[in-house]
C-alpha atoms as a PDB file:
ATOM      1  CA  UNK A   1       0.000   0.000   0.000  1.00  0.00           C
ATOM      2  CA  UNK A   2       2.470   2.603   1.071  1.00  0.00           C
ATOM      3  CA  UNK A   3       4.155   1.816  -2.322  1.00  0.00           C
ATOM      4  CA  UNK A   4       1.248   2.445  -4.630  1.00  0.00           C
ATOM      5  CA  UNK A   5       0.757   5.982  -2.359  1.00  0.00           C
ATOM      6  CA  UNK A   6       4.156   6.963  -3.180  1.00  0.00           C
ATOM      7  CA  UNK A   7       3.871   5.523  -6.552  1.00  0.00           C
ATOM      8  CA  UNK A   8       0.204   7.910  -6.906  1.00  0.00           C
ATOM      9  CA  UNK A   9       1.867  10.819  -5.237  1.00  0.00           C
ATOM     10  CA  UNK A  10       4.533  10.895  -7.771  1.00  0.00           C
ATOM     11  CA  UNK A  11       2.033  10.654 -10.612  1.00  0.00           C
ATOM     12  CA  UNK A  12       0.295  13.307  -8.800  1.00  0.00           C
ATOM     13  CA  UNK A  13       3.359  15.632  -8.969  1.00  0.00           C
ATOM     14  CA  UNK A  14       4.387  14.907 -12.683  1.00  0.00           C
ATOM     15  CA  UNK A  15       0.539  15.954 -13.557  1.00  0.00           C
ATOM     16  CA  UNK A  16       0.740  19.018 -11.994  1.00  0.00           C
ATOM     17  CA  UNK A  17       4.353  20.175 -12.005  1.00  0.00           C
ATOM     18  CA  UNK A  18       4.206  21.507 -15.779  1.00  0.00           C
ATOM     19  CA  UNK A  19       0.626  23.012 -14.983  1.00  0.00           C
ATOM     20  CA  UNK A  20       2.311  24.719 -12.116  1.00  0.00           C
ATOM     21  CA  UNK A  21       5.380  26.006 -13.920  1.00  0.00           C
ATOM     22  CA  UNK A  22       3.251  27.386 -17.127  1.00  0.00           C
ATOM     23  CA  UNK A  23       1.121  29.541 -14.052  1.00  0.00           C
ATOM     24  CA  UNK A  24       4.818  30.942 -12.933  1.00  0.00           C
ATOM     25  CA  UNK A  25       5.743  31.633 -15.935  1.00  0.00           C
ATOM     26  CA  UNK A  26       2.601  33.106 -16.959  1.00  0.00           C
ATOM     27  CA  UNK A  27       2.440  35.426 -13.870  1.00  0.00           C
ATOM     28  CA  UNK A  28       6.343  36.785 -14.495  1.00  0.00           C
ATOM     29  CA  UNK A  29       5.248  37.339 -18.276  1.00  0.00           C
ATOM     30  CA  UNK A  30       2.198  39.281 -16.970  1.00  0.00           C
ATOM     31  CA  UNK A  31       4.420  41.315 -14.226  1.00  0.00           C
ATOM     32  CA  UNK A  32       6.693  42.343 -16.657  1.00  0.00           C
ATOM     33  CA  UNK A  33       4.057  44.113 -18.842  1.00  0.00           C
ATOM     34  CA  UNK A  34       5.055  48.010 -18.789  1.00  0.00           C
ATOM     35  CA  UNK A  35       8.172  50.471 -18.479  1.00  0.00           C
ATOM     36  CA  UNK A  36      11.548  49.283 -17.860  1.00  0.00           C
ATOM     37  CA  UNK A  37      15.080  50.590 -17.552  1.00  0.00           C
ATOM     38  CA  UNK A  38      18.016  48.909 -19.559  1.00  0.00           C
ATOM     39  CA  UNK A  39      21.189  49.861 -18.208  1.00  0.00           C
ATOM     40  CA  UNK A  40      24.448  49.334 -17.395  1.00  0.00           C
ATOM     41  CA  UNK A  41      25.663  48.328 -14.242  1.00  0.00           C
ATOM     42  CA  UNK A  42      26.544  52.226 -12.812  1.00  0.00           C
ATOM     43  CA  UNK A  43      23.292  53.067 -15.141  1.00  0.00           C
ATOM     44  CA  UNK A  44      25.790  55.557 -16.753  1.00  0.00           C
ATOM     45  CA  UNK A  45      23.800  54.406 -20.156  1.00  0.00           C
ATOM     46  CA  UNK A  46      20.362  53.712 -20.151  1.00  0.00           C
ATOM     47  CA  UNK A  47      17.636  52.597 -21.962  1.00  0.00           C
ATOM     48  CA  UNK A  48      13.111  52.876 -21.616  1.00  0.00           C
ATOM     49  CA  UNK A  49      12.151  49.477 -22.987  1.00  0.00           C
ATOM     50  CA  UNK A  50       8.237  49.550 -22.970  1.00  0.00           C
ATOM     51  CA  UNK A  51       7.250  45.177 -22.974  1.00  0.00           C
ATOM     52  CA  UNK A  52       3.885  44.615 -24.369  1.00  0.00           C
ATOM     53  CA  UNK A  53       1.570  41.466 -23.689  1.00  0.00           C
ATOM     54  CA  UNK A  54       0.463  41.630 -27.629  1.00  0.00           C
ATOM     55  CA  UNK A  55       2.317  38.399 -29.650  1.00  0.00           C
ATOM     56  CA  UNK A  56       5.208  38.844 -32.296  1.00  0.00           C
ATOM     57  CA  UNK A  57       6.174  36.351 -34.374  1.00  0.00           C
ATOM     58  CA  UNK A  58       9.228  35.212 -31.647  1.00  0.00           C
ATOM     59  CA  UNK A  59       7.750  36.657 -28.723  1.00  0.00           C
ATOM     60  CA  UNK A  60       6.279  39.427 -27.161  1.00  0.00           C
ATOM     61  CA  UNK A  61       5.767  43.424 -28.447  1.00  0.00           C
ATOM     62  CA  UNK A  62       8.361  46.065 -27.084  1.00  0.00           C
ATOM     63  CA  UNK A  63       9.288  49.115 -27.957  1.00  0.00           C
ATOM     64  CA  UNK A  64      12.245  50.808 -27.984  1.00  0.00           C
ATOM     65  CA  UNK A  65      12.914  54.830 -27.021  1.00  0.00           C
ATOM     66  CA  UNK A  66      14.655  56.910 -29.353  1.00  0.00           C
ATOM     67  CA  UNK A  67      18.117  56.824 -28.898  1.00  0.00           C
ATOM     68  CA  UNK A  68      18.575  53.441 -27.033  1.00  0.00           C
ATOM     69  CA  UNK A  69      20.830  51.947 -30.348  1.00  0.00           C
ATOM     70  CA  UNK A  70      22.967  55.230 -29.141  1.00  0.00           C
ATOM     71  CA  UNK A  71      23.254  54.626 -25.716  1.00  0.00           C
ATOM     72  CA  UNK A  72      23.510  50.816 -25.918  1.00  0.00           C
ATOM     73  CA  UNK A  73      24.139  49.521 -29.387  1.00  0.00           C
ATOM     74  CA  UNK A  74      23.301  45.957 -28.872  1.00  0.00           C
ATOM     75  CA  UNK A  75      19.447  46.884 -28.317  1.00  0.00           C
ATOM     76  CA  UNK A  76      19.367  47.229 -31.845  1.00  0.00           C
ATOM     77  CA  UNK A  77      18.759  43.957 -32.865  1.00  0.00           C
ATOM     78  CA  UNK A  78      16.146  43.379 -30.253  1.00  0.00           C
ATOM     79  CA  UNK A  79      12.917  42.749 -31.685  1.00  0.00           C
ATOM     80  CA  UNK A  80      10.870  41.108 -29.463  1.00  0.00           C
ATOM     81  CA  UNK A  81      11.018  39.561 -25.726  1.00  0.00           C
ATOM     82  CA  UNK A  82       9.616  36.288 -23.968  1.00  0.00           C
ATOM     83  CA  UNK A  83       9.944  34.893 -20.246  1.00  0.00           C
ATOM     84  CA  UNK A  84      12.071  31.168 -20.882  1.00  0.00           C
ATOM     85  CA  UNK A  85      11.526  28.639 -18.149  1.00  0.00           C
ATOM     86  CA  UNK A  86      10.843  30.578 -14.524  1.00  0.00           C
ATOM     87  CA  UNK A  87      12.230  33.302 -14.021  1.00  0.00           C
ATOM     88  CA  UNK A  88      14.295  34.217 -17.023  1.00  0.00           C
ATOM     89  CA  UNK A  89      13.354  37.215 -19.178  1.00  0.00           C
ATOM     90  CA  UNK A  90      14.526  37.569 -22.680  1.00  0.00           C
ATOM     91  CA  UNK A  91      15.009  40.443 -24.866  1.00  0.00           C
ATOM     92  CA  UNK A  92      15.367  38.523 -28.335  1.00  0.00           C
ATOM     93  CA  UNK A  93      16.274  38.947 -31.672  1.00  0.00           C
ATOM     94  CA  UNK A  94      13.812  38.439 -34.768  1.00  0.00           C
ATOM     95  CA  UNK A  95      14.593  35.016 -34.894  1.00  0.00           C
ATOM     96  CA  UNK A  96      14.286  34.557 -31.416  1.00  0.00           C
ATOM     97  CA  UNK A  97      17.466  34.215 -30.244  1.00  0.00           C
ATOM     98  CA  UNK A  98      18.844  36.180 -27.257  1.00  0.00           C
ATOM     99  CA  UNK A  99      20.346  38.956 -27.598  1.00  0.00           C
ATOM    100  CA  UNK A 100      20.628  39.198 -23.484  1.00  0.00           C
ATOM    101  CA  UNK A 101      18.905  37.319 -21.031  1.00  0.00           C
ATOM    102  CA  UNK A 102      17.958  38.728 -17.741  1.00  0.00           C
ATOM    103  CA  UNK A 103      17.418  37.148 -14.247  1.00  0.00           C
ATOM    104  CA  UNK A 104      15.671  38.492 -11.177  1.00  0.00           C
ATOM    105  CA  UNK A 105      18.201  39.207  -8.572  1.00  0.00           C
ATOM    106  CA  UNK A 106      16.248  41.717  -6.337  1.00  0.00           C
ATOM    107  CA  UNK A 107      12.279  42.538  -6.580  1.00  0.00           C
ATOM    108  CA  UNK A 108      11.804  44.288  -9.483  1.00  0.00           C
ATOM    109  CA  UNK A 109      15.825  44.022 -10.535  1.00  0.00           C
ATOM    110  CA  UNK A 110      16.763  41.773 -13.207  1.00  0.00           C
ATOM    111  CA  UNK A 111      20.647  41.116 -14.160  1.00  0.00           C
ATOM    112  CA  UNK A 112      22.181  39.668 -17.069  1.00  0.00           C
ATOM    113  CA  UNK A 113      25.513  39.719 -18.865  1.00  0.00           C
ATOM    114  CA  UNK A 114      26.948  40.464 -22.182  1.00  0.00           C
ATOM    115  CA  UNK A 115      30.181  38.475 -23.150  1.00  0.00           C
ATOM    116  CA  UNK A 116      32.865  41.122 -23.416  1.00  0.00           C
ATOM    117  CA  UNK A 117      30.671  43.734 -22.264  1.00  0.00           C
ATOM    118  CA  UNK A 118      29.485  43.049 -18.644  1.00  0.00           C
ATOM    119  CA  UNK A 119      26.297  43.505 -16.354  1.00  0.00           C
ATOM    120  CA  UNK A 120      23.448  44.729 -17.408  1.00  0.00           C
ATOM    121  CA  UNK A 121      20.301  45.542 -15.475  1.00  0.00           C
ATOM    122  CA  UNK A 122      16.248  45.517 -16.246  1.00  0.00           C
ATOM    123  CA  UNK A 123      14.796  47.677 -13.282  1.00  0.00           C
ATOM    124  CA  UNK A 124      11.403  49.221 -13.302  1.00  0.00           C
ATOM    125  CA  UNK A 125      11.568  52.576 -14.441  1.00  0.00           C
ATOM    126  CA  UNK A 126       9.589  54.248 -12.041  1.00  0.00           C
ATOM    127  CA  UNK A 127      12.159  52.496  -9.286  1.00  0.00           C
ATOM    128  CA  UNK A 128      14.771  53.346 -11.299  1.00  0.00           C
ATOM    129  CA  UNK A 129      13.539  57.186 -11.580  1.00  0.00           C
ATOM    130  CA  UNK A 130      12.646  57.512  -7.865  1.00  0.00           C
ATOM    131  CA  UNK A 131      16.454  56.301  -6.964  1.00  0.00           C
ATOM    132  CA  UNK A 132      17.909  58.979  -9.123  1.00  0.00           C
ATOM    133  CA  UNK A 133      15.661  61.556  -7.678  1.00  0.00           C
ATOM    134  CA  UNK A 134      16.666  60.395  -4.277  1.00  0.00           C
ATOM    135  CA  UNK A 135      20.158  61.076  -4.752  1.00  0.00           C
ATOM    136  CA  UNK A 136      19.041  64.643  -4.805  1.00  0.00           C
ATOM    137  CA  UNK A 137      18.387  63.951  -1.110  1.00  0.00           C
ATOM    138  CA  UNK A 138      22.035  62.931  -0.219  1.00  0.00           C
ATOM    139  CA  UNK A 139      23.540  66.514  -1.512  1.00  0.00           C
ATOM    140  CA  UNK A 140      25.549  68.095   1.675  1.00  0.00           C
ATOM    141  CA  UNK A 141      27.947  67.701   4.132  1.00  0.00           C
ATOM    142  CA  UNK A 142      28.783  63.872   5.608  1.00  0.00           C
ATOM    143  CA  UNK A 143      30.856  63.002   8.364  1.00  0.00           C
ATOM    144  CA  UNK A 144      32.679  59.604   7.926  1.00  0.00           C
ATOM    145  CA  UNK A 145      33.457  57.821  11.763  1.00  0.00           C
ATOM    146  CA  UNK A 146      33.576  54.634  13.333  1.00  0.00           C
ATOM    147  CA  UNK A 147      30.653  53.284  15.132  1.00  0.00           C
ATOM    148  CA  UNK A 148      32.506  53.275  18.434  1.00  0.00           C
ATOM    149  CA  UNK A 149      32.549  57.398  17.721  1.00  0.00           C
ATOM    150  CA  UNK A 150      35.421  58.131  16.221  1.00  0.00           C
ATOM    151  CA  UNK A 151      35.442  60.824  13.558  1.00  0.00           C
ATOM    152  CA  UNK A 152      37.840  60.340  10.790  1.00  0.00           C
ATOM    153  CA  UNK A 153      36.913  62.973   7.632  1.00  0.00           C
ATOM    154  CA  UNK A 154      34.371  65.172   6.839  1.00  0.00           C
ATOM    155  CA  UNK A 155      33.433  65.081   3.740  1.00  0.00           C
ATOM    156  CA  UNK A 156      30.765  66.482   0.684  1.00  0.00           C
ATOM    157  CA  UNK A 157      28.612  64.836  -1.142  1.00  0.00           C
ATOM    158  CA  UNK A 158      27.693  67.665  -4.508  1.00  0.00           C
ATOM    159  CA  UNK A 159      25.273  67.483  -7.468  1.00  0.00           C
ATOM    160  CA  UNK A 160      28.286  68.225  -9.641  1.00  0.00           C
ATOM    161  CA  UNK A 161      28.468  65.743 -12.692  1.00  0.00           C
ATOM    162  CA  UNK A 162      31.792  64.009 -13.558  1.00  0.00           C
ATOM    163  CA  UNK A 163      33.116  62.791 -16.498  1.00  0.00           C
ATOM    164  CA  UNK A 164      30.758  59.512 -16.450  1.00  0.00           C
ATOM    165  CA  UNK A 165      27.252  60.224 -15.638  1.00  0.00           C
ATOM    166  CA  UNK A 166      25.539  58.865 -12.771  1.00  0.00           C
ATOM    167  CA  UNK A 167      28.327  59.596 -11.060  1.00  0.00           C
ATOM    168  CA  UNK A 168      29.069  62.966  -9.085  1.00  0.00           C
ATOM    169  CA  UNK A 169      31.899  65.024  -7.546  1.00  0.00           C
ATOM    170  CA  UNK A 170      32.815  64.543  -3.402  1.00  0.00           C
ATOM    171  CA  UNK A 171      35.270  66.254  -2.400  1.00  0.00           C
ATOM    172  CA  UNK A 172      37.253  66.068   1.625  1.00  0.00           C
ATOM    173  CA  UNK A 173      37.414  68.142   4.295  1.00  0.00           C
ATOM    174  CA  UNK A 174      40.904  69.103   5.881  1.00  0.00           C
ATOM    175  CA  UNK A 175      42.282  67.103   8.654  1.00  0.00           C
ATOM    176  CA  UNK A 176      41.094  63.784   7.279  1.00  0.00           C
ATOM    177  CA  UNK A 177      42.272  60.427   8.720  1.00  0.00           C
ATOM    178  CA  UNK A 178      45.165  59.055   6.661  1.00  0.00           C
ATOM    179  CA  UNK A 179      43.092  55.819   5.916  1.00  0.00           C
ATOM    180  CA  UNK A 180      40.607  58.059   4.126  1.00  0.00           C
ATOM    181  CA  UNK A 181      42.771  60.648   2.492  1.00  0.00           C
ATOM    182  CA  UNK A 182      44.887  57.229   1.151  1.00  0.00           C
ATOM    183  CA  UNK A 183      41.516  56.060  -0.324  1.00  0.00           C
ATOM    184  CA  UNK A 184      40.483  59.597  -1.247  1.00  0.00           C
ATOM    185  CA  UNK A 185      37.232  59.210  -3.137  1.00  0.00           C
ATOM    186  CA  UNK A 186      36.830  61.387  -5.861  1.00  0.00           C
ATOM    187  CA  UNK A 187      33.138  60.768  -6.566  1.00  0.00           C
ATOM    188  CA  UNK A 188      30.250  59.277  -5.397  1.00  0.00           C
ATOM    189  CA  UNK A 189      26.904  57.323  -6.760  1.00  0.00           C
ATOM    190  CA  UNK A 190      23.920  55.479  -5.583  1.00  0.00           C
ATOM    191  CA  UNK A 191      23.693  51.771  -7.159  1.00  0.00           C
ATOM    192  CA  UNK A 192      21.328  49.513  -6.806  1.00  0.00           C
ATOM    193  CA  UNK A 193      20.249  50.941  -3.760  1.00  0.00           C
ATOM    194  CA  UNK A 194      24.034  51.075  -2.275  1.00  0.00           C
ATOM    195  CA  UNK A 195      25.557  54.250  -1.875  1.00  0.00           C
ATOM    196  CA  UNK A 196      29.250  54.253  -3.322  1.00  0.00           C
ATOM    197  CA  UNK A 197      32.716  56.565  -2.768  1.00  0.00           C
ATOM    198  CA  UNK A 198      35.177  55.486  -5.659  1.00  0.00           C
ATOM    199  CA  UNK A 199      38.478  56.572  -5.856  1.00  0.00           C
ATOM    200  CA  UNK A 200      40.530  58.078  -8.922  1.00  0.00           C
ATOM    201  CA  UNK A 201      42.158  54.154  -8.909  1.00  0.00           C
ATOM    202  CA  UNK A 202      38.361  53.056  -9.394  1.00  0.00           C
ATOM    203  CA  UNK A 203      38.367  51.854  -5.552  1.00  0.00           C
ATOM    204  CA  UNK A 204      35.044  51.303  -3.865  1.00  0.00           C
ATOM    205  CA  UNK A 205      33.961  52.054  -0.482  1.00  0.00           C
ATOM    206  CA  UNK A 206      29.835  50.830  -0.339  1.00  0.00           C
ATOM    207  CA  UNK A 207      27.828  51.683   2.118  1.00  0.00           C
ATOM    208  CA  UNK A 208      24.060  50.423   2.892  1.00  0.00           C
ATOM    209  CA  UNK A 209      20.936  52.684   4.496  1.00  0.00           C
ATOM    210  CA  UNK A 210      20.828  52.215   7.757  1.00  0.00           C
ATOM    211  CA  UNK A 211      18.311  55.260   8.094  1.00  0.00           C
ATOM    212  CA  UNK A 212      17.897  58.308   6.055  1.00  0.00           C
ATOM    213  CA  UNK A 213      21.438  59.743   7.750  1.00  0.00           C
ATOM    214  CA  UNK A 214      23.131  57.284   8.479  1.00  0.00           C
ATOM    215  CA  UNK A 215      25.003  54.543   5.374  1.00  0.00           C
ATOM    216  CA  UNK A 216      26.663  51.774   7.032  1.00  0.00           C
ATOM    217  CA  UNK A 217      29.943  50.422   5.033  1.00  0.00           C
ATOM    218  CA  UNK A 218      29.647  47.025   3.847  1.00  0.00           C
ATOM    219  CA  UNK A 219      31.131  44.294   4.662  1.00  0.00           C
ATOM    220  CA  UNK A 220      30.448  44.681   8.190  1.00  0.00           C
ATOM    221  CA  UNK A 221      33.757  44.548  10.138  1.00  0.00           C
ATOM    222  CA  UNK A 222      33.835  44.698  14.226  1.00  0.00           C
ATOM    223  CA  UNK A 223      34.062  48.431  14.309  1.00  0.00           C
ATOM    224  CA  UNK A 224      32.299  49.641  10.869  1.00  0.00           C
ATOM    225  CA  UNK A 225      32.769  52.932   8.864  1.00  0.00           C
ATOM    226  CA  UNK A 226      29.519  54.804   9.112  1.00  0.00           C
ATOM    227  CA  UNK A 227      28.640  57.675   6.844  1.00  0.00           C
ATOM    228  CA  UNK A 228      26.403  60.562   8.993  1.00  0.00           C
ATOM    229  CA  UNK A 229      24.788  63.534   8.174  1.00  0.00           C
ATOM    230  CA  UNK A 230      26.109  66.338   9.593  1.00  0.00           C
END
């Protein structure tokens, strides 16, 4: 008896396990219906890809904005897009092969990589819009201590554009600890919700909200760098 149960339970799971993963990939397909942001990984280049539920010969609809073949030249053999197995997106040629594949690494984040080119990301634009805007909120004066107290630079966080966009000017205060002025970060840029201080060597110090002023560095260490508002 407890055979033929396992042996109808197992039926029971082959039955229903395609039926199952059509309804998941069914309900990603219909979640990804709207406005999305094609980037790279410091969204320095970006892209408004606009997925449609109506069927293309491959795929799926999309449209492209103006100038994405600019920006990032590869979109312009995307023709279409289609969710493959559970939780893969596609953006797809007309033939229906990929031209990049995306996977969810964060709710509404998708990631996917280029050979020779690097990370890309898929974020929902109105996320993706509301974390530029909130950089706005980060403008001013920082101090940079230890979370036993200790004060080791002030520094400033400006709105002033550098060479790559995205990315902005931060500039020290005097009397810095010599850790800090050895890193010296030269700019500054929120990623993927991370705030990050890069150095003219392309170091990077990241930091993660704790609150709205105070960025703790990451990876945690016994006596962390935190970033305050001063």
């Amino acid at each position: 008896m407890r055979v033929v149960a396992a042996m109808a339970w197992m039926l029971a799971v082959a039955a229903t396990g395609p039926a199952a993963r059509a309804q998941d990939s069914r309900s990603l397909a219909n979640d990804m219906i709207g406005q999305w942001e094609l980037s790279t990984a410091g969204r320095d280049k970006t892209c408004v890809v606009t997925l449609k539920g109506d069927a293309a010969a491959q795929g799926m609809k999309l449209e492209l904005d103006k100038g994405c073949g600019d920006a990032l030249p590869f979109t312009r053999a995307i023709a279409a897009w289609s969710v493959k197995g559970l939780d893969i997106v596609r953006l797809q040629d007309a033939k229906g092969q990929p031209v990049i594949d995306v996977t969810e690494v964060e709710s509404g984040i998708f990631e996917g990589r280029r050979e020779g080119e690097g990370i890309y990301l898929l974020q929902n634009l109105a996320a993706a819009r509301a974390l530029s805007k909130s950089t706005d909120q980060l403008i001013g004066d920082w101090a940079l201590m230890r979370e036993s107290g200790k004060t080791l630079c002030g520094l400033t966080l400006t709105n002033t554009e550098t060479a790559t966009p995205e990315n902005f000017a931060v500039y020290l205060k005097p009397r810095c600890d010599p850790a800090v002025t050895a890193f010296a970060p030269t700019l500054w840029r929120i990623e993927r919700g991370e705030l990050l201080l890069q150095s003219a060597k392309g170091d990077i110090w990241r930091f993660e909200a704790d609150d709205n002023a105070q960025w703790r560095r990451v990876p945690d260490s016994a006596d962390p760098l935190i970033l305050m508002r001063q």
